[in-house]
N, C-alpha and C. Protein backbone atom coordinates (compact mmCIF):
# COMPACT_ATOMS: atom_id res chain seq x y z
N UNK A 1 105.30 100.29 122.66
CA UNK A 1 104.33 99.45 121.99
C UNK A 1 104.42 99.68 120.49
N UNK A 2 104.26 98.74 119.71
CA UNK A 2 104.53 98.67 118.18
C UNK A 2 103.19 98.74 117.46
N UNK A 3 103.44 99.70 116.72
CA UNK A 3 101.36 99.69 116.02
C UNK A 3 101.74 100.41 115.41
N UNK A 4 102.62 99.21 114.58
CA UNK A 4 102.30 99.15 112.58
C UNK A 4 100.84 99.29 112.03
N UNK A 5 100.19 98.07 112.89
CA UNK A 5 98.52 97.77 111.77
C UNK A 5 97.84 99.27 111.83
N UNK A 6 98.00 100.45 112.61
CA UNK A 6 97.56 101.31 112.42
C UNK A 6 97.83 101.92 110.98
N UNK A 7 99.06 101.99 110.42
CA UNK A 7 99.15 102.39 109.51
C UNK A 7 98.43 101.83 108.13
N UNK A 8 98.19 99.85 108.36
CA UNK A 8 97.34 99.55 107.59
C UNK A 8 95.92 100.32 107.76
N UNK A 9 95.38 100.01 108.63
CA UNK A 9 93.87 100.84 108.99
C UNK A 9 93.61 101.69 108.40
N UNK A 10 94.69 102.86 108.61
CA UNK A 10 94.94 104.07 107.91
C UNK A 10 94.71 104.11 106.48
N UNK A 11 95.48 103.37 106.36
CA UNK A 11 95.22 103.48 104.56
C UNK A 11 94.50 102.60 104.12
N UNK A 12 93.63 101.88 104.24
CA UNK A 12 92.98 101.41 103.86
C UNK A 12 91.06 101.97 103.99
N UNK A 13 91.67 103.00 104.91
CA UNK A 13 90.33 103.78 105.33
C UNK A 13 90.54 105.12 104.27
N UNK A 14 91.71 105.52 103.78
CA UNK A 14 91.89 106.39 102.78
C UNK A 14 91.41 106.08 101.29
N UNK A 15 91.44 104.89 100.88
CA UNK A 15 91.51 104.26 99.77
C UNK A 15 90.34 103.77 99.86
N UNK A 16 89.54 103.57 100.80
CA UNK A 16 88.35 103.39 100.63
C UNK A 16 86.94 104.87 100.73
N UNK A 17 88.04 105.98 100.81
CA UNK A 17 87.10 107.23 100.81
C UNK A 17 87.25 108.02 99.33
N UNK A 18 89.06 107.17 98.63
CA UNK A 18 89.44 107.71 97.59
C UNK A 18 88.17 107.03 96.59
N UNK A 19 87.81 105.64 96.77
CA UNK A 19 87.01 105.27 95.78
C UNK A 19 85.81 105.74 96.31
N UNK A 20 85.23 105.88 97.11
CA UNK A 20 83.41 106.49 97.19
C UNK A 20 83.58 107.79 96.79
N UNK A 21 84.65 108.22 96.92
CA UNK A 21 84.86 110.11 96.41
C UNK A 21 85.00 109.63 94.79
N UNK A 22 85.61 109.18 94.20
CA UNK A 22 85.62 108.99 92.79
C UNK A 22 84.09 108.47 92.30
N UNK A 23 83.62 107.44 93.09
CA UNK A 23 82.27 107.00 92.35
C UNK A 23 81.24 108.17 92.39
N UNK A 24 81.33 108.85 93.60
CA UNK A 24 80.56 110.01 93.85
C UNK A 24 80.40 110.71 92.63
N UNK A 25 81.68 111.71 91.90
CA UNK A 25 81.69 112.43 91.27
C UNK A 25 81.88 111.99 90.36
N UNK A 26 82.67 110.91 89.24
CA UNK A 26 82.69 110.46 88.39
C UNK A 26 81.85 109.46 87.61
N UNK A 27 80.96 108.90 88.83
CA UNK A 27 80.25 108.04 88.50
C UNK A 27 80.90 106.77 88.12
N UNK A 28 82.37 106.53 87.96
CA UNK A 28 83.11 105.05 87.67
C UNK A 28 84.11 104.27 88.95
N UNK A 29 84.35 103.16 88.78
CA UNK A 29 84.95 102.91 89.56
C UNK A 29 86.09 102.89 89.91
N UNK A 30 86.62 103.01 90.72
CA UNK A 30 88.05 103.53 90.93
C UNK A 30 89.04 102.21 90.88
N UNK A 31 89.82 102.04 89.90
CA UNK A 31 90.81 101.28 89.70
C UNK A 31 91.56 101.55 89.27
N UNK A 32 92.95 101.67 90.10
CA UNK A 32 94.91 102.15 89.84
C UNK A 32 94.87 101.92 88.64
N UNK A 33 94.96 100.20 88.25
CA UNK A 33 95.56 99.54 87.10
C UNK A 33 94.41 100.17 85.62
N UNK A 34 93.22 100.46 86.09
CA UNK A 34 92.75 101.01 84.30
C UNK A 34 93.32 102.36 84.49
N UNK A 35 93.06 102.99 85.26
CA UNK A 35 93.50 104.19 84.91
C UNK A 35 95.10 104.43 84.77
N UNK A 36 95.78 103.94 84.62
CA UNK A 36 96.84 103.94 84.59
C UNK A 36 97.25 102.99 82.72
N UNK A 37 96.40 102.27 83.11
CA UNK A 37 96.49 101.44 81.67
C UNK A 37 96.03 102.26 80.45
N UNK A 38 94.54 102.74 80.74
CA UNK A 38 94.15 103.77 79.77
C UNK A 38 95.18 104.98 79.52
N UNK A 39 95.83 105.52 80.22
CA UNK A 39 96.79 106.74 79.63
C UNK A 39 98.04 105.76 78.83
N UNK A 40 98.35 104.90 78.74
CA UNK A 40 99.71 103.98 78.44
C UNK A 40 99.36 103.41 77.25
N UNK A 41 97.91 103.08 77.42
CA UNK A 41 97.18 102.22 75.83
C UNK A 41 96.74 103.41 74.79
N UNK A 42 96.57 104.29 75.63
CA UNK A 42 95.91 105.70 74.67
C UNK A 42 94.59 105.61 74.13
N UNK A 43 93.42 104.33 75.41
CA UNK A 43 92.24 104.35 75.11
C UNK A 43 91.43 104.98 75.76
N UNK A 44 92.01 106.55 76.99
CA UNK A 44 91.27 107.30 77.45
C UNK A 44 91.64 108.62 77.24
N UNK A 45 91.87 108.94 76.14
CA UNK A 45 92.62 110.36 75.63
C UNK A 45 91.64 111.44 76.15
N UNK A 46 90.22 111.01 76.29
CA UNK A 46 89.30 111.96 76.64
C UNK A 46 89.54 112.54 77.90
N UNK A 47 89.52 111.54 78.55
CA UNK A 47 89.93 111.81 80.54
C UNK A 47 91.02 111.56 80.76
N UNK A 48 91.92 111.95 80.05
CA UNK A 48 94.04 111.97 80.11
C UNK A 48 93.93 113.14 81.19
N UNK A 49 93.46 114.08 81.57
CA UNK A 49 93.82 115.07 82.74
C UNK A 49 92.92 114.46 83.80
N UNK A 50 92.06 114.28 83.78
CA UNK A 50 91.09 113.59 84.97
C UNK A 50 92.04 112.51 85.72
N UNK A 51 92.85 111.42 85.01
CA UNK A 51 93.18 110.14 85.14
C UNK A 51 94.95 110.78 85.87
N UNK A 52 95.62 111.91 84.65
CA UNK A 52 97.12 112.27 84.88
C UNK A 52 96.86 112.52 86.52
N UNK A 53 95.85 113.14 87.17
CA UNK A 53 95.67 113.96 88.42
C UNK A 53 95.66 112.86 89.48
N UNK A 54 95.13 112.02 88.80
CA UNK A 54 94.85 110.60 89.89
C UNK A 54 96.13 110.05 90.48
N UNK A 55 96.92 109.74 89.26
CA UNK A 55 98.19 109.24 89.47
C UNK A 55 99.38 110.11 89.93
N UNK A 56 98.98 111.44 89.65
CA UNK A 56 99.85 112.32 90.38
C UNK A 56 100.06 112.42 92.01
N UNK A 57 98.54 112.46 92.36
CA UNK A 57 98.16 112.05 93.52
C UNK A 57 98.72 111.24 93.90
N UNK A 58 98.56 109.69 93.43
CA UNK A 58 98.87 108.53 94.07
C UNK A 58 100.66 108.51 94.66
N UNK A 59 101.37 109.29 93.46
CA UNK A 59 102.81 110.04 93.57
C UNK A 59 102.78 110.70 94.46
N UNK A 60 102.43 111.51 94.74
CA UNK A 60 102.48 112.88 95.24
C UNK A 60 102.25 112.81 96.84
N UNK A 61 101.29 112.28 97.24
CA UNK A 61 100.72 111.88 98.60
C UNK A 61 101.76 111.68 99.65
N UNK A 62 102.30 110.41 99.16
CA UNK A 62 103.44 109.49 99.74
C UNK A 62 104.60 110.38 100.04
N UNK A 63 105.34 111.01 99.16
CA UNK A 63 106.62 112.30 98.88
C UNK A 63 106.27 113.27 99.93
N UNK A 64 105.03 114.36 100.38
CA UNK A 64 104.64 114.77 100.96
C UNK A 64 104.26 114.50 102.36
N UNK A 65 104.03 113.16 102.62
CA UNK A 65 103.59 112.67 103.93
C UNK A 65 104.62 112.04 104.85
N UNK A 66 105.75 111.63 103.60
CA UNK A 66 106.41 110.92 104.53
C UNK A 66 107.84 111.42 105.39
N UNK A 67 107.50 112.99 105.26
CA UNK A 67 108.45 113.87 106.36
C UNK A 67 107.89 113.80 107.38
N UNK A 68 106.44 113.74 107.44
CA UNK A 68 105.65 114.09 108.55
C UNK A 68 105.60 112.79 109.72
N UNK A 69 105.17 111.64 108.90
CA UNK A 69 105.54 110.17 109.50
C UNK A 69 106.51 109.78 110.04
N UNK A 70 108.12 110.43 109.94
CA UNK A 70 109.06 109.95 111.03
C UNK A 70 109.66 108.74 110.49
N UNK A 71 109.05 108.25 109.62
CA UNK A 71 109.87 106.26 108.98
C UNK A 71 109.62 106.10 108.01
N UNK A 72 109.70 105.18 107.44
CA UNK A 72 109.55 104.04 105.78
C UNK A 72 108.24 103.91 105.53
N UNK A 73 107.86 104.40 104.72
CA UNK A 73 106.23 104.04 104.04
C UNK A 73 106.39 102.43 104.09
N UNK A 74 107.60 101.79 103.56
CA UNK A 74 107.70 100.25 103.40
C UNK A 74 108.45 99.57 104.71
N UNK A 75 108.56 98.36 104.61
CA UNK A 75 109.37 97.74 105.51
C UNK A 75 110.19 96.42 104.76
N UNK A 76 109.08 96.23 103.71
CA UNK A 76 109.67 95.06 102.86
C UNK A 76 111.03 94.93 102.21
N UNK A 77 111.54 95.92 101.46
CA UNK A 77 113.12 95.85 101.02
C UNK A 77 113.02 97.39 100.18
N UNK A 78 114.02 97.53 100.43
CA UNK A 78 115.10 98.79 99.73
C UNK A 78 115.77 98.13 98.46
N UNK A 79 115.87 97.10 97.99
CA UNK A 79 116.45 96.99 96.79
C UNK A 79 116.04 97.70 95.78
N UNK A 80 116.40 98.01 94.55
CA UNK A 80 115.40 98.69 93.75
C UNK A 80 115.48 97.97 92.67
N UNK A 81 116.30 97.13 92.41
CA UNK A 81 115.70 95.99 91.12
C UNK A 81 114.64 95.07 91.57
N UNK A 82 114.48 94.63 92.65
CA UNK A 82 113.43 94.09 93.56
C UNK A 82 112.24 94.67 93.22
N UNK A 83 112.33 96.19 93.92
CA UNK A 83 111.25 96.96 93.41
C UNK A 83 110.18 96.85 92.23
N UNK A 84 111.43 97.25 90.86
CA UNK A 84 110.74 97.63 89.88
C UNK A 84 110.89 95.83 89.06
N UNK A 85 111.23 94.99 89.44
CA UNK A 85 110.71 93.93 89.08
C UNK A 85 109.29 93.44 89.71
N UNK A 86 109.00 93.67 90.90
CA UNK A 86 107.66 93.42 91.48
C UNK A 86 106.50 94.78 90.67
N UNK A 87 107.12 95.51 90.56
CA UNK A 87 106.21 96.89 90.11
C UNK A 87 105.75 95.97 88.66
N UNK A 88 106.79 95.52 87.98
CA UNK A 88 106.53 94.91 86.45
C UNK A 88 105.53 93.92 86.63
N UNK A 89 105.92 92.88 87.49
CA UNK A 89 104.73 91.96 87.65
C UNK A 89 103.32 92.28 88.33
N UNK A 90 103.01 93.07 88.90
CA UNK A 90 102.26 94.03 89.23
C UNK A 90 101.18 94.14 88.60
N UNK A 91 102.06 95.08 87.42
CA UNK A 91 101.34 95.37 86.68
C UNK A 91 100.77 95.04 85.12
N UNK A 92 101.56 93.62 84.77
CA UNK A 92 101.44 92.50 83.94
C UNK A 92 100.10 91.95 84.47
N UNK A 93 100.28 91.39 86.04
CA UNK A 93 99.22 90.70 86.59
C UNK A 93 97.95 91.53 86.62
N UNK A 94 97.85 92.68 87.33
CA UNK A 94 97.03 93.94 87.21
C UNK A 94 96.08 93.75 85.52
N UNK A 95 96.59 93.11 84.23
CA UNK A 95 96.25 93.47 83.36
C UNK A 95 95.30 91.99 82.90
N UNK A 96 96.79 91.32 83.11
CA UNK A 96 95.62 89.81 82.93
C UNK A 96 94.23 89.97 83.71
N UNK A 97 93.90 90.50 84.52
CA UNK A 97 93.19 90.13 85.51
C UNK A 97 91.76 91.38 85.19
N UNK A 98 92.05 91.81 84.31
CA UNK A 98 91.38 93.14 84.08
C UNK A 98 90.73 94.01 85.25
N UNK A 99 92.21 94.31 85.93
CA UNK A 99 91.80 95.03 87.88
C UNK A 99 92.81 94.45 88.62
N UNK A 100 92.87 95.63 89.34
CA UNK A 100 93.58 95.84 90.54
C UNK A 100 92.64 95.64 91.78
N UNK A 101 93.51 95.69 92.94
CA UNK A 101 93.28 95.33 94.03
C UNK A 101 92.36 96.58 94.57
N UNK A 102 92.57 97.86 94.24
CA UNK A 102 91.39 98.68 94.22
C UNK A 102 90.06 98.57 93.38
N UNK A 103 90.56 98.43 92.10
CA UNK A 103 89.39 97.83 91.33
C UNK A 103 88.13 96.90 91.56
N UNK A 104 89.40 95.48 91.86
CA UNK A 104 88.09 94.49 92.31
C UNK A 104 88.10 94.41 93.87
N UNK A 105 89.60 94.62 94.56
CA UNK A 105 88.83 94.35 95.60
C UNK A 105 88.29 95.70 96.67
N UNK A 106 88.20 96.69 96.06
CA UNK A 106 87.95 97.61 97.07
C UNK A 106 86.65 98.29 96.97
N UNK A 107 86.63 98.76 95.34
CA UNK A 107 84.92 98.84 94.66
C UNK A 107 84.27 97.62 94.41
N UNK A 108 84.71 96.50 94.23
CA UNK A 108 84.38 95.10 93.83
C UNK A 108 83.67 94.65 94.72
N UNK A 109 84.36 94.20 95.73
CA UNK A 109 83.79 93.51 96.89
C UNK A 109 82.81 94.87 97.88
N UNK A 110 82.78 96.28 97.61
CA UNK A 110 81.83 97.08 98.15
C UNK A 110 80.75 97.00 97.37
N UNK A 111 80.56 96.03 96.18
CA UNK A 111 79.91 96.46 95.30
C UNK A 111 78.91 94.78 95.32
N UNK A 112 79.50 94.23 96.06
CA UNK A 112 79.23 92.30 96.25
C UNK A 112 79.20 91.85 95.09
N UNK A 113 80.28 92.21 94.25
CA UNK A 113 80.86 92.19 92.60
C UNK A 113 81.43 90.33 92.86
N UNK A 114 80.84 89.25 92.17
CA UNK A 114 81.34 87.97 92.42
C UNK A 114 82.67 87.80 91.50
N UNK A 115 82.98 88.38 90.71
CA UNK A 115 84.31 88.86 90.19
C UNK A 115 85.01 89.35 90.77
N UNK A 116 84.93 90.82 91.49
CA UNK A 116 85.73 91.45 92.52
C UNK A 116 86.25 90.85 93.68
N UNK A 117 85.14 89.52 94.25
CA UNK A 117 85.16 88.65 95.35
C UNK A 117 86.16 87.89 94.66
N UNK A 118 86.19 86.94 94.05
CA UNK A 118 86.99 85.88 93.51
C UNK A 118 88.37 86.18 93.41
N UNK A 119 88.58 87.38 92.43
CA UNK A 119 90.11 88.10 92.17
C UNK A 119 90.68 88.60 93.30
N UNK A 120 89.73 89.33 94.15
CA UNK A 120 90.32 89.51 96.00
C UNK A 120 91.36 87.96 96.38
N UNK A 121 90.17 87.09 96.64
CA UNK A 121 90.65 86.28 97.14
C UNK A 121 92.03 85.35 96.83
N UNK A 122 92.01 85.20 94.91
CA UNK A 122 93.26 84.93 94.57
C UNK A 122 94.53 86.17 94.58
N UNK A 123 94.39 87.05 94.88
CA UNK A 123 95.11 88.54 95.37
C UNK A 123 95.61 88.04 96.51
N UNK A 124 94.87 88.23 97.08
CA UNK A 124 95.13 87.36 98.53
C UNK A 124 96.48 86.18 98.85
N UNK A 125 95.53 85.53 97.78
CA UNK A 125 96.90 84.12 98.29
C UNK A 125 97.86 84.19 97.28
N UNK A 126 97.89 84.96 96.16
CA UNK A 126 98.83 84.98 95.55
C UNK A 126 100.19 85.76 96.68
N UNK A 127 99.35 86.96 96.94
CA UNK A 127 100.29 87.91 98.14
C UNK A 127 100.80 86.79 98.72
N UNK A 128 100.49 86.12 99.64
CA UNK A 128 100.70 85.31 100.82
C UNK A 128 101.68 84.13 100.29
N UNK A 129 101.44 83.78 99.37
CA UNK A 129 102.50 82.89 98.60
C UNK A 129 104.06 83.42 98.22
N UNK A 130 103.75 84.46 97.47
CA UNK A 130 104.46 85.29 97.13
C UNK A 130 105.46 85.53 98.55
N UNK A 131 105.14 86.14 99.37
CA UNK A 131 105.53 86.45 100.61
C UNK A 131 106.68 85.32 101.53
N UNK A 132 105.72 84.07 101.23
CA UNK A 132 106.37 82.83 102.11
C UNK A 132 107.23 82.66 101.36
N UNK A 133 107.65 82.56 100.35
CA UNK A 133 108.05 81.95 99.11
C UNK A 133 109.68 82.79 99.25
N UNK A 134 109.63 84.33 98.95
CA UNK A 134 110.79 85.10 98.74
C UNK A 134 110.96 85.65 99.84
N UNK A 135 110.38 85.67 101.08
CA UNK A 135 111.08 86.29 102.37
C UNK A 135 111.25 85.08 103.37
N UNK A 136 110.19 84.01 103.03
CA UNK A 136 110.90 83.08 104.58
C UNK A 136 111.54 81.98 103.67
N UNK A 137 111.52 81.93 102.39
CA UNK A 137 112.41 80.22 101.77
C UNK A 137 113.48 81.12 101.25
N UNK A 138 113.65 82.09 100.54
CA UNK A 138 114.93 82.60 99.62
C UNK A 138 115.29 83.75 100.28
N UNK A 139 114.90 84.70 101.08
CA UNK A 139 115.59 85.54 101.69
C UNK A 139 115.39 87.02 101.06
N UNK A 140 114.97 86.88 100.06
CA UNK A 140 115.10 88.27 98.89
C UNK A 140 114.40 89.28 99.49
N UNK A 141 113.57 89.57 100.59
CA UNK A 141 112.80 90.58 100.75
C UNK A 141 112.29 90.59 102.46
């Protein structure tokens, strides 16, 4: 029997304990793309170790876990210009949008944030577009 969606479940039940554990103690909301933006823009020099730890983590987790898991954290493609061209748009989009998919949609929509709701939803179909678009019309992924 095949049970992939477990692994979604999984992490999505992680990432949703990573942000109530951050709001808990930090009191802010947990979003990849600022915190990641603030160390790069050099507009959180104050919390540069608070923020470096986050992202170390987010590194670090994956490297560590995935001896234990037996397979591919991904399934989507091994290319790596693929990769770090989607990583770029990512995180271009991530910026226009002021938030990530943790940002708005994970504290956002826990938060019945009508911003967080909205940007979910175009997240959403952008993914899904995205998806139909370069794996079932062009093949790339």
């Amino acid at each position: 029997m095949h049970i992939d969606w477990i692994w979604g479940l999984a992490g999505g039940l992680i990432i949703g304990c990573a942000a109530a554990l951050y709001l808990l103690v930090n009191g802010r909301i947990m979003g990849a793309s600022g915190i990641l933006g603030g160390l790069v823009d050099g507009t959180a020099r104050n919390l540069a170790a608070e923020r470096l730890s986050f992202i170390a983590g987010l590194v670090a987790v994956p490297v560590v876990a995935a001896p234990f898991l037996g397979h591919d954290i991904t399934h989507l493609t091994s290319n790596p210009l693929v990769l770090i061209v989607s990583g770029l748009l990512v995180g271009v989009g991530t910026r226009l949008a002021n938030g990530c998919t943790s940002g708005h949609g994970v504290c956002g929509m826990s938060r019945f944030s009508f911003r967080g709701m909205v940007a979910t939803v175009f997240y959403l179909l952008g993914g899904g577009i995205v998806v139909l678009v370069f794996r079932h019309l062009l093949g790339v992924i």
